[in-house]
Protein backbone atom coordinates (compact mmCIF):
# COMPACT_ATOMS: atom_id res chain seq x y z
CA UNK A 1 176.57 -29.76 -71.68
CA UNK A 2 174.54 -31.02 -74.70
CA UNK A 3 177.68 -33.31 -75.57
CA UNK A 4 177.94 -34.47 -72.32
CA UNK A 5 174.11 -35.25 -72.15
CA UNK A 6 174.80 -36.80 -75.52
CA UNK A 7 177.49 -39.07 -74.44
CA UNK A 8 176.33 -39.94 -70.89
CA UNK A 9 172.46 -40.03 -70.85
CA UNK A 10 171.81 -42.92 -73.74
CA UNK A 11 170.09 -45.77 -71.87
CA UNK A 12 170.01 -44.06 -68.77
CA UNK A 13 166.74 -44.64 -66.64
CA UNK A 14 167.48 -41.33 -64.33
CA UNK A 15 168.94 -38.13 -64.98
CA UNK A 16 172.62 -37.76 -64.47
CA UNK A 17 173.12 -35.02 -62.03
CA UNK A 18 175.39 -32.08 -62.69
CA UNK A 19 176.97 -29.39 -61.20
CA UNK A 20 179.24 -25.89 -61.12
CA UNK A 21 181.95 -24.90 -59.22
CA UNK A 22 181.18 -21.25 -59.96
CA UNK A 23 177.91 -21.25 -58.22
CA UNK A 24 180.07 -22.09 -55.41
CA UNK A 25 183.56 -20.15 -55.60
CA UNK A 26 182.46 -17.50 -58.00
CA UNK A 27 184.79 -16.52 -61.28
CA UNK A 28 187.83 -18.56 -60.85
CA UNK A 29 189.70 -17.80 -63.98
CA UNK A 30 193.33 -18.27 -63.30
CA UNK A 31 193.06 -21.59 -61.45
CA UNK A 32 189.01 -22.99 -62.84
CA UNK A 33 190.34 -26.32 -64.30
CA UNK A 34 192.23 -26.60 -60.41
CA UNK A 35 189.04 -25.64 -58.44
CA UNK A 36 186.66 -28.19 -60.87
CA UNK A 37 189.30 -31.14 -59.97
CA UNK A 38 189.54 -30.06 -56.45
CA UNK A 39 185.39 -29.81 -56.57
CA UNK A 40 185.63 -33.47 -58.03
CA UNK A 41 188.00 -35.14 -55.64
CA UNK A 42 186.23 -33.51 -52.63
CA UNK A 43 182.85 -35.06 -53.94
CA UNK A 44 183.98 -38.61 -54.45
CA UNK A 45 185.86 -38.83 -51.35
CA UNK A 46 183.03 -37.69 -49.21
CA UNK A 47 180.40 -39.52 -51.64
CA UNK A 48 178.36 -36.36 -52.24
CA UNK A 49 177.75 -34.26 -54.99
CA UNK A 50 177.70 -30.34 -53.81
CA UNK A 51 174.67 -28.88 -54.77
CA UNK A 52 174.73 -25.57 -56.61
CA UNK A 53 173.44 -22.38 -55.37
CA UNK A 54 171.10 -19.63 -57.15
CA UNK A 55 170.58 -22.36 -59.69
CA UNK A 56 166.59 -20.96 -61.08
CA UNK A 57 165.76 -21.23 -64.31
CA UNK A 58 167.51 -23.99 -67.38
CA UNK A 59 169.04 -22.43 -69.65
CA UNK A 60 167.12 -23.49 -73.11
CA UNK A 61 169.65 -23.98 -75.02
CA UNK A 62 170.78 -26.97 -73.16
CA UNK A 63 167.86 -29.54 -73.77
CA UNK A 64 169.15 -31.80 -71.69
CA UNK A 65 167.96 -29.87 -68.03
CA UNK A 66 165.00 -28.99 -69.81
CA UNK A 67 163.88 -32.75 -70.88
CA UNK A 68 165.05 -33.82 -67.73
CA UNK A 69 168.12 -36.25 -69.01
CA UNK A 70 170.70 -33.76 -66.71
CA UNK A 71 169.28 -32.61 -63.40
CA UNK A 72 171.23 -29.82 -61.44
CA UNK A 73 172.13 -30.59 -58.01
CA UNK A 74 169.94 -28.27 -55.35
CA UNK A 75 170.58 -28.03 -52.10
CA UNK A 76 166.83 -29.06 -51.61
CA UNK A 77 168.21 -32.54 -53.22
């Protein structure tokens, strides 16, 4: 996450929203590069970006979520 924050957030005005597919599916560890694609394809051909669930509390190590240049997508979104 902090080199995709790196990479992605220079010059940007809002965050760039992120997301999980294990908040939503759970461990998926003989097919999790298939259910991220499939989680990706689904979002840009209905325009949305699924929100994770049970998302609390940013993890520090990531400053990104904590400075607010990532944002997690909530279902409150």
């Amino acid at each position: 996450m902090n080199a995709v924050a790196e990479v992605f957030t220079k010059g940007r005005e809002e965050p760039l929203r992120t997301g999980s597919v294990k908040s939503n599916m759970g461990h998926g560890e003989p097919a999790s590069a298939l259910s991220a694609i499939i989680k990706v394809c689904v979002a840009m051909e209905c325009e949305i970006l699924p929100p994770n669930l049970h998302y609390k509390i940013p993890n520090p190590d990531i400053p990104a979520l904590l400075d607010g240049h990532l944002k997690v997508k909530l279902a409150t979104d």
